[in-house]
C-alpha atoms as a PDB file:
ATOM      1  CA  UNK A   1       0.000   0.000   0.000  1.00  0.00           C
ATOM      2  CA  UNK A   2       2.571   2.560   0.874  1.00  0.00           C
ATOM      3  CA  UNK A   3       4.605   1.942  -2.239  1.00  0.00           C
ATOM      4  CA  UNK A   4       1.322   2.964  -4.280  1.00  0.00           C
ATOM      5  CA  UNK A   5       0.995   5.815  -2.142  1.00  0.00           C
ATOM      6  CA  UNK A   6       4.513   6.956  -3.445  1.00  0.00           C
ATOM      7  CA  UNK A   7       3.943   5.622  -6.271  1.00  0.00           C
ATOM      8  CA  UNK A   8       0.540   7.870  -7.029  1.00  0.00           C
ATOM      9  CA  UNK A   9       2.428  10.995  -5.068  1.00  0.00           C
ATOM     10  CA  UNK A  10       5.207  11.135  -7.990  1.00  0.00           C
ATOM     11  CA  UNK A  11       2.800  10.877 -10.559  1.00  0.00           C
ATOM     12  CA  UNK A  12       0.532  13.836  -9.384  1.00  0.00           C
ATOM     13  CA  UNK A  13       4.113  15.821  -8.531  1.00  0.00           C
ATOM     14  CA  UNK A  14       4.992  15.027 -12.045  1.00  0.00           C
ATOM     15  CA  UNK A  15       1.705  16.166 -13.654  1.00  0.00           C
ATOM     16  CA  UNK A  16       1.245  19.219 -11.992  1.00  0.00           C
ATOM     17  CA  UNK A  17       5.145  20.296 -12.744  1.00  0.00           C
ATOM     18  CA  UNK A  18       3.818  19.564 -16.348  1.00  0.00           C
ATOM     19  CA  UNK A  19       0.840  22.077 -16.151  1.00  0.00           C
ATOM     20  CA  UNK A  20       3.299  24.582 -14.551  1.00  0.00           C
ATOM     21  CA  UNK A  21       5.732  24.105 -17.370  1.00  0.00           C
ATOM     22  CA  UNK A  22       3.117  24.276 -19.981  1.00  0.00           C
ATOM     23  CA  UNK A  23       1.392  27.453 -18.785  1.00  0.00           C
ATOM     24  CA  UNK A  24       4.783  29.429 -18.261  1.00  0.00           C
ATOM     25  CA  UNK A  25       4.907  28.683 -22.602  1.00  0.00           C
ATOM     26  CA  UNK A  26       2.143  30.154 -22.540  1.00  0.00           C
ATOM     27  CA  UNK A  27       3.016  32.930 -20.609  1.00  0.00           C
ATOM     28  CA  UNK A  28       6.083  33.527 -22.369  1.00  0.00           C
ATOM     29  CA  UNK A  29       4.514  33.313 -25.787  1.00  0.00           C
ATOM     30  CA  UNK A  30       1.866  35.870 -24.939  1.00  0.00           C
ATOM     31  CA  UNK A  31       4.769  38.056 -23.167  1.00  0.00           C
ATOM     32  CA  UNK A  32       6.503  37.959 -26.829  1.00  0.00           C
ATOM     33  CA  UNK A  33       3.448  39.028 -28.531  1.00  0.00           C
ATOM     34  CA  UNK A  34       2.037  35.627 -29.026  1.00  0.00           C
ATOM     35  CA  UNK A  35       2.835  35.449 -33.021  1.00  0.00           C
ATOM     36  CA  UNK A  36       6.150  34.085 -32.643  1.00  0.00           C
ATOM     37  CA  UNK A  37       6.814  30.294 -33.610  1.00  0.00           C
ATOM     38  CA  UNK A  38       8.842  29.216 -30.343  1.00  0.00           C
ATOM     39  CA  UNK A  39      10.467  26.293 -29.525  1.00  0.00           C
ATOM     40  CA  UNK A  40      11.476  25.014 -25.916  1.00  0.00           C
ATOM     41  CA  UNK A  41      14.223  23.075 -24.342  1.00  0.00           C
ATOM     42  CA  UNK A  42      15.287  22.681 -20.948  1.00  0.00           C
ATOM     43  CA  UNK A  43      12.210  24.221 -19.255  1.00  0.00           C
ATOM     44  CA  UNK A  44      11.910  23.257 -15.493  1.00  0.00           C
ATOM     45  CA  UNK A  45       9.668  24.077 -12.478  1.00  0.00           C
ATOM     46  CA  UNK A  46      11.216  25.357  -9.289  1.00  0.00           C
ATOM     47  CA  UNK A  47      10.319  26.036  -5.754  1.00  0.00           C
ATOM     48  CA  UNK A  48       8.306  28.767  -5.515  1.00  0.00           C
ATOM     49  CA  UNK A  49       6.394  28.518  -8.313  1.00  0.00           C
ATOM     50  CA  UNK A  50       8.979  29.592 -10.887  1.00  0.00           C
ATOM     51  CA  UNK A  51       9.629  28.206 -14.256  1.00  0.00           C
ATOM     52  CA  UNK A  52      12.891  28.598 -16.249  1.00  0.00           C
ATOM     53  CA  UNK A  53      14.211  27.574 -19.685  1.00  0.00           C
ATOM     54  CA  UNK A  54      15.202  28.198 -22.795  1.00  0.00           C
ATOM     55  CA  UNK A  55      13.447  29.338 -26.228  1.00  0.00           C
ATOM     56  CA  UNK A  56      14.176  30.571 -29.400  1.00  0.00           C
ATOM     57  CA  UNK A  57      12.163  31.352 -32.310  1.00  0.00           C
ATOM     58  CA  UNK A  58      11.495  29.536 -35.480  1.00  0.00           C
ATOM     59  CA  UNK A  59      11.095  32.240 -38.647  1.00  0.00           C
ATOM     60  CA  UNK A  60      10.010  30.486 -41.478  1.00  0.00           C
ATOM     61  CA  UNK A  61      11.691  33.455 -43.467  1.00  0.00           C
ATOM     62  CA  UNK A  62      14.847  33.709 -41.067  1.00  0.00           C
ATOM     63  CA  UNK A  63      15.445  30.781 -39.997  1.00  0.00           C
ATOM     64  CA  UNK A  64      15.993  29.998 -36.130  1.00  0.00           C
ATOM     65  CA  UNK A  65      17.321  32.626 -33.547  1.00  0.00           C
ATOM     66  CA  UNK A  66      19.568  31.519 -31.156  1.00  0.00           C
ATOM     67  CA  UNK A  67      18.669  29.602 -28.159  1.00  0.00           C
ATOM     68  CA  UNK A  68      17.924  32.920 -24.869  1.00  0.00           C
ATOM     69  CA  UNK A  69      17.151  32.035 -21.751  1.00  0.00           C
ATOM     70  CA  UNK A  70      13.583  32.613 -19.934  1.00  0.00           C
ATOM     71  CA  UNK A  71      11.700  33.120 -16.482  1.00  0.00           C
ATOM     72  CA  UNK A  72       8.007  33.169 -15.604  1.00  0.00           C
ATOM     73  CA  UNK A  73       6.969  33.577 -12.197  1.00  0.00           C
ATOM     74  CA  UNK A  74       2.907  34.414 -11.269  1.00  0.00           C
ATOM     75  CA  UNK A  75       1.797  35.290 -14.554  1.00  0.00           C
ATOM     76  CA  UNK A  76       4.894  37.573 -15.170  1.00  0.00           C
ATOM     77  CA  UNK A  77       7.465  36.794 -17.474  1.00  0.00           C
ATOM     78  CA  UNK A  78      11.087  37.990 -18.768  1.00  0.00           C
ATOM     79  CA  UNK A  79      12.387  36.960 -22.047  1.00  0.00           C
ATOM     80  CA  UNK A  80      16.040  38.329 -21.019  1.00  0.00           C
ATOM     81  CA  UNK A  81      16.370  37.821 -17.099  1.00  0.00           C
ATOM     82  CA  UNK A  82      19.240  39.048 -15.453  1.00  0.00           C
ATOM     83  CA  UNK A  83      22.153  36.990 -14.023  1.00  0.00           C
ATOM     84  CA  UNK A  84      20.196  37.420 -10.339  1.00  0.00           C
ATOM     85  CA  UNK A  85      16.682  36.412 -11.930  1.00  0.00           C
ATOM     86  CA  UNK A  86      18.359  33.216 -12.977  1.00  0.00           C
ATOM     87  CA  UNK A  87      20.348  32.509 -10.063  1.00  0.00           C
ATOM     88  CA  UNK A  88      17.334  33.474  -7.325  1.00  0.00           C
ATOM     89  CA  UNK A  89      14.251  32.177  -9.609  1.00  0.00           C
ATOM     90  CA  UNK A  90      15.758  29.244 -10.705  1.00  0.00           C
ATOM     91  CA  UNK A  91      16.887  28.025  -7.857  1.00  0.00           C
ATOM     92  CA  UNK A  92      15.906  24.845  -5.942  1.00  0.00           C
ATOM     93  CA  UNK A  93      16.463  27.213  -2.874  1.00  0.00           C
ATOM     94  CA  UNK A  94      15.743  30.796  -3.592  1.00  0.00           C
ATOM     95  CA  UNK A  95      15.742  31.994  -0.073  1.00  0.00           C
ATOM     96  CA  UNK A  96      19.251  30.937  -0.136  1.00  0.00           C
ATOM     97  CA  UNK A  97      20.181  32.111  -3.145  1.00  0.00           C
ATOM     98  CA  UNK A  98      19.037  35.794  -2.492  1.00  0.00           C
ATOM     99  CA  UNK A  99      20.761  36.123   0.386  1.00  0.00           C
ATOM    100  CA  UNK A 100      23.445  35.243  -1.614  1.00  0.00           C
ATOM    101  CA  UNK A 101      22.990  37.223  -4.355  1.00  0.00           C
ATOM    102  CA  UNK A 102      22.134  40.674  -2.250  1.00  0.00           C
ATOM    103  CA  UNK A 103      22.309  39.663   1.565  1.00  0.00           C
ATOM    104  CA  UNK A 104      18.802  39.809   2.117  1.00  0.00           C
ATOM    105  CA  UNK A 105      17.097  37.335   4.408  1.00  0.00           C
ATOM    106  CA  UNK A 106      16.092  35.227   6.110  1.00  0.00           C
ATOM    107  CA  UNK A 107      12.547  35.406   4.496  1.00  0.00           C
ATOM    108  CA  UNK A 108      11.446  32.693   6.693  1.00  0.00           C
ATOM    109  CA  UNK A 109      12.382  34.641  10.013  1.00  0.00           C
ATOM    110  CA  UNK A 110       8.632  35.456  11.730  1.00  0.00           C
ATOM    111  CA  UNK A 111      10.225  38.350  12.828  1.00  0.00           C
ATOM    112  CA  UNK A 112      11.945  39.390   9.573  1.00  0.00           C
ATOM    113  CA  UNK A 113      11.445  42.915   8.266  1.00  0.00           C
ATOM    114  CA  UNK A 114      10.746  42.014   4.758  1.00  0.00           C
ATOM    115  CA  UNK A 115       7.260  41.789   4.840  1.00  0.00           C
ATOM    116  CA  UNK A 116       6.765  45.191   6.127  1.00  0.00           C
ATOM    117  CA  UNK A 117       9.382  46.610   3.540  1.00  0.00           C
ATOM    118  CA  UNK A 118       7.492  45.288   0.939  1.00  0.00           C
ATOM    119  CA  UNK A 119       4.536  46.182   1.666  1.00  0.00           C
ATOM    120  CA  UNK A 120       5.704  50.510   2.358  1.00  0.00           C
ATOM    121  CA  UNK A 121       7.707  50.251  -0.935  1.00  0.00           C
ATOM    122  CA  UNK A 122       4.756  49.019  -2.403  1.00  0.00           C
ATOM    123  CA  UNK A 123       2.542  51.724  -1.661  1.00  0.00           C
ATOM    124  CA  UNK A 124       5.286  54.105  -2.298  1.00  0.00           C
ATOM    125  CA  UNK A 125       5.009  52.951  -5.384  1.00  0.00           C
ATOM    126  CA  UNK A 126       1.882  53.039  -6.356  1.00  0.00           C
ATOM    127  CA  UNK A 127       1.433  56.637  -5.202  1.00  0.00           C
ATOM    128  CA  UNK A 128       4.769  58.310  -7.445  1.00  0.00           C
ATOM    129  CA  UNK A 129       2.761  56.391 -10.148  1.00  0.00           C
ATOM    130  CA  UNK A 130      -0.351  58.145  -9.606  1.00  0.00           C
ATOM    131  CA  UNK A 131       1.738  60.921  -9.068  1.00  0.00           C
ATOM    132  CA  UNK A 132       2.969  60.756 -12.323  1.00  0.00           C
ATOM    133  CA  UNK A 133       0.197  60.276 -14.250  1.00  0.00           C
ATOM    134  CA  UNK A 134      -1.353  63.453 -12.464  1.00  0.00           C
ATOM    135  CA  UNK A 135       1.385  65.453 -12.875  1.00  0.00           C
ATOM    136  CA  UNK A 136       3.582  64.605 -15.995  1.00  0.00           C
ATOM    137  CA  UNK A 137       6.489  63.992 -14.002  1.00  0.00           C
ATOM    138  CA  UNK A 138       7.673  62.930 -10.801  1.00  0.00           C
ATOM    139  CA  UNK A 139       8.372  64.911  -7.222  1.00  0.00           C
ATOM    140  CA  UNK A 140      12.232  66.325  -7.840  1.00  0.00           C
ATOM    141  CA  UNK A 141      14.817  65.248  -4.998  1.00  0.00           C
ATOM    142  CA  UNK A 142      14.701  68.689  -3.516  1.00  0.00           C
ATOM    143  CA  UNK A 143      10.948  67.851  -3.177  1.00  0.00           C
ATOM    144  CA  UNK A 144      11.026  64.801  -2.115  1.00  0.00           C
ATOM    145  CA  UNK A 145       8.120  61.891  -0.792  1.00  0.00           C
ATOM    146  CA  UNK A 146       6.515  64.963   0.666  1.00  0.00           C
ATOM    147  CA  UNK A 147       5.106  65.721  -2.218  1.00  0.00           C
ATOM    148  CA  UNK A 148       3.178  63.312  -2.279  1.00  0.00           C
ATOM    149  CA  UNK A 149       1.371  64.517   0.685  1.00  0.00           C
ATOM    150  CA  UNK A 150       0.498  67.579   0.092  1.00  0.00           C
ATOM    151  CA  UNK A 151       1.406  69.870  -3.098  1.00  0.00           C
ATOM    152  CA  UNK A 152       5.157  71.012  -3.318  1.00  0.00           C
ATOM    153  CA  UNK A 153       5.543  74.885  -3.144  1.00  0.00           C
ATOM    154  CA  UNK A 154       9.066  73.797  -4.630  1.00  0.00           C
ATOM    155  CA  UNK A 155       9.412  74.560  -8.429  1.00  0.00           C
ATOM    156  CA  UNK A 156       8.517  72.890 -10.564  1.00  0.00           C
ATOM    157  CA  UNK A 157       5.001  72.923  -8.964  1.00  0.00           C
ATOM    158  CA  UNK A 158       2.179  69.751  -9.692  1.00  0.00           C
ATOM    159  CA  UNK A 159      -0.001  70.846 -12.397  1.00  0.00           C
ATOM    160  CA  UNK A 160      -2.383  68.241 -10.816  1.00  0.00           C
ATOM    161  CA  UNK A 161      -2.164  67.709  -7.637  1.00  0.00           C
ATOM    162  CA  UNK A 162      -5.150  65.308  -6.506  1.00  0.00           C
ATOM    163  CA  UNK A 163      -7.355  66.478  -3.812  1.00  0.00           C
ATOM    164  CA  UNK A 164      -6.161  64.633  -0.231  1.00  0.00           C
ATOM    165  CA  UNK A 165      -2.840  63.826  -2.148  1.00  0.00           C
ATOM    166  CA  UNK A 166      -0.979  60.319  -2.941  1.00  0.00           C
ATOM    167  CA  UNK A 167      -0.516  58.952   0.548  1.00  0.00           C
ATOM    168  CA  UNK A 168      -1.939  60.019   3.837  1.00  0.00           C
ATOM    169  CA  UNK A 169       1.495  59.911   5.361  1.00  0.00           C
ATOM    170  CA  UNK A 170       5.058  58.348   4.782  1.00  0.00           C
ATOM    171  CA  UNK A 171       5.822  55.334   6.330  1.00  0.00           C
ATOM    172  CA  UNK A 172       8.678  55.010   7.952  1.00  0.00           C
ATOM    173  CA  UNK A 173      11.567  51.729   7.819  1.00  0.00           C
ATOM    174  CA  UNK A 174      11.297  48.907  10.438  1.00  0.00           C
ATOM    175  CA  UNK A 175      13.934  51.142  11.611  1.00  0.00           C
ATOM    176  CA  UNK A 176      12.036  54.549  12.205  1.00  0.00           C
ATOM    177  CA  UNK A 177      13.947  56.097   9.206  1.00  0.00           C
ATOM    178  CA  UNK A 178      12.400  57.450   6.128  1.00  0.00           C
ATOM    179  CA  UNK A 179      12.939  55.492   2.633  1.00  0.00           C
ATOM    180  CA  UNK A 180      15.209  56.999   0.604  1.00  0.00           C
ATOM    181  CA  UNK A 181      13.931  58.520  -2.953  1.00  0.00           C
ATOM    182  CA  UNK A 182      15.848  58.761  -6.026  1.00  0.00           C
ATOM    183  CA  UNK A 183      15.574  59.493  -9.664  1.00  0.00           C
ATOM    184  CA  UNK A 184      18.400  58.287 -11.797  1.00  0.00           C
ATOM    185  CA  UNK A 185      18.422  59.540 -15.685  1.00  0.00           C
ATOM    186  CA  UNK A 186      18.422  63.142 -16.738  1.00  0.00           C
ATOM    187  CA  UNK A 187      17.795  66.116 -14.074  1.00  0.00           C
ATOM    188  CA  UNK A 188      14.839  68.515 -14.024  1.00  0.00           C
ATOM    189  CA  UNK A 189      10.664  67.242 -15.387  1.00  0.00           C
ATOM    190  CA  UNK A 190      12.631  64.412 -17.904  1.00  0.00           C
ATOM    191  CA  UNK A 191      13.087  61.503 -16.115  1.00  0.00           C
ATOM    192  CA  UNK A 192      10.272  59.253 -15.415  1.00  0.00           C
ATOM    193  CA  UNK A 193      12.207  56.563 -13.871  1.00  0.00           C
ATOM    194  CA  UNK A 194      12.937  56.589  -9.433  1.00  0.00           C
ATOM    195  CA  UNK A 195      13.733  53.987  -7.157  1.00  0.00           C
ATOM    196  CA  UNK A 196      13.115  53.708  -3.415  1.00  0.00           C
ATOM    197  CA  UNK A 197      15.192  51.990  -0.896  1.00  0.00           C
ATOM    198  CA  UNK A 198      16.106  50.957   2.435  1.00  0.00           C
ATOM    199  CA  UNK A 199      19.402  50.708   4.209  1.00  0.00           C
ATOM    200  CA  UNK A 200      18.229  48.391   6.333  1.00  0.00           C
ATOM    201  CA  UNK A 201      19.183  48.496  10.407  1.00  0.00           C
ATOM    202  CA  UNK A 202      22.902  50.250  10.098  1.00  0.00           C
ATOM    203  CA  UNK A 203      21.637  52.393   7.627  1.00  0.00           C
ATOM    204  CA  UNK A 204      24.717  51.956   5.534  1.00  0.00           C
ATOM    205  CA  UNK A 205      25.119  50.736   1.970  1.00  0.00           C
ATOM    206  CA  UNK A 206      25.152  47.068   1.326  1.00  0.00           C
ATOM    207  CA  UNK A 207      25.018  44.231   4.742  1.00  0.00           C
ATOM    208  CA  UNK A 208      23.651  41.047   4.854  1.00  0.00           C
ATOM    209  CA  UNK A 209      20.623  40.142   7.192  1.00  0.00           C
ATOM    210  CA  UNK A 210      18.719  43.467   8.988  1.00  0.00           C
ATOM    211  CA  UNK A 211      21.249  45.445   7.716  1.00  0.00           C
ATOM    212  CA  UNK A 212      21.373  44.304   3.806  1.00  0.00           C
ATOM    213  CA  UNK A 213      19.856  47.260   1.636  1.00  0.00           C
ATOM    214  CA  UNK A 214      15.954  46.439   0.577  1.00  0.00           C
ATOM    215  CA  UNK A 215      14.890  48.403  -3.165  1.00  0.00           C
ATOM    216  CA  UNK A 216      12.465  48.218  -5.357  1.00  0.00           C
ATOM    217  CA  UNK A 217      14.097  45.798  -7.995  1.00  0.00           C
ATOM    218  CA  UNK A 218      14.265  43.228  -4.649  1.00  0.00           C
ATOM    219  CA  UNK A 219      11.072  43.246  -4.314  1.00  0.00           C
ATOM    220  CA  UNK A 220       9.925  40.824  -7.231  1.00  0.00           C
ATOM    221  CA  UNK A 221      11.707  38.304  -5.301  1.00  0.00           C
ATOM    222  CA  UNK A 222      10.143  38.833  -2.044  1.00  0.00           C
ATOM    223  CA  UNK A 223       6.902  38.067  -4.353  1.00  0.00           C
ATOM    224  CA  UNK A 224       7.990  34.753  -4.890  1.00  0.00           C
ATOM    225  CA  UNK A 225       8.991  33.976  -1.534  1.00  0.00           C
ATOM    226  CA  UNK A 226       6.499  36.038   0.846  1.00  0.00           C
ATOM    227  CA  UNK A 227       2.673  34.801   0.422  1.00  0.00           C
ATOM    228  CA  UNK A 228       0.586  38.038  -0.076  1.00  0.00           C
END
């Protein structure tokens, strides 16, 4: 009886790595505009829910591209992941492997900071965007995540600022520090692009543990190994 039961447990394991496998295609296709040809090799499921590969596509006209790697993860998917999107998503431990990779964790500590983190840069996030859209740009440094509570008096001033604002007020780090706020690119109403960060509990670039730096870019990560 038991060696059934093992038996039977393998087989389910098996099939529903097969409907992961087959759905991230799917995924990716879609992702790639869903007209390509593609052909697979190598695609895997991992802990996590992550599924990882390799695909390249089939032109009837231009003949075969070369083989790129892939990653699909939720229903999100990357048809160029980086070096740490391979290494953390396609890992058979990707707790492990992000610590690794930026010094963050543990994720399974009950008392880890991460899940607070998250959640602040999310809604950090989520207001610069609405921000953004309002306003045709983003708050400068010199105005900072304040602007998001009520309207800057700092040129260049919102052209439309919503009534009650973005946020009702800034969170602040496990730490009691305020996230830092930058916009890398070009100066002045141009760039569109910002990041937010914390420096974790030293408040010093870089660490490992409390005290490894927490950004936006981690984030997608923390996805994969934080339930919602």
């Amino acid at each position: 009886m038991l060696k059934w039961a093992l038996v039977l447990s393998a087989v389910l394991l098996q099939c529903a790595c097969s409907n992961r496998t087959e759905q991230a295609q799917k995924i990716l296709q879609s992702h790639l505009g869903g007209k390509m040809e593609l052909e697979f090799q190598s695609v895997e499921a991992f802990p996590g829910g992550a599924v990882c590969g390799e695909y390249r596509n089939n032109d009837p006209y231009r003949g075969s591209s070369r083989l790129r790697r892939f990653v699909v993860w939720s229903d999100k998917a990357t048809a160029r992941p980086s070096k740490q999107d391979w290494a953390i998503f396609c890992s058979e431990d990707p707790a492990a492997a992000l610590q690794a990779s930026y010094g963050i964790g543990p994720v399974s500590d009950e008392e880890s900071h991460l899940r607070q983190v998250r959640s602040d840069l999310r809604q950090l996030q989520s207001a610069l965007e609405q921000y953004r859209d309002d306003n045709f740009t983003l708050p400068t440094p010199a105005q900072g995540l304040a602007a998001l509570v009520s309207a800057s008096t700092t040129p260049p001033l919102p052209i439309g600022f919503r009534a009650g604002g973005y946020i009702e007020s800034l969170p602040m780090d496990p730490w009691e520090r305020p996230y830092l706020y930058e916009r890398p690119g070009l100066g002045g109403g141009v760039a569109q692009q910002f990041n937010l960060y914390t420096l974790g509990a030293d408040g010093l670039p870089g660490g490992t543990g409390n005290n490894a730096d927490v950004a936006l870019e981690h984030l997608k990560y923390l996805d994969l190994l934080i339930p919602q």
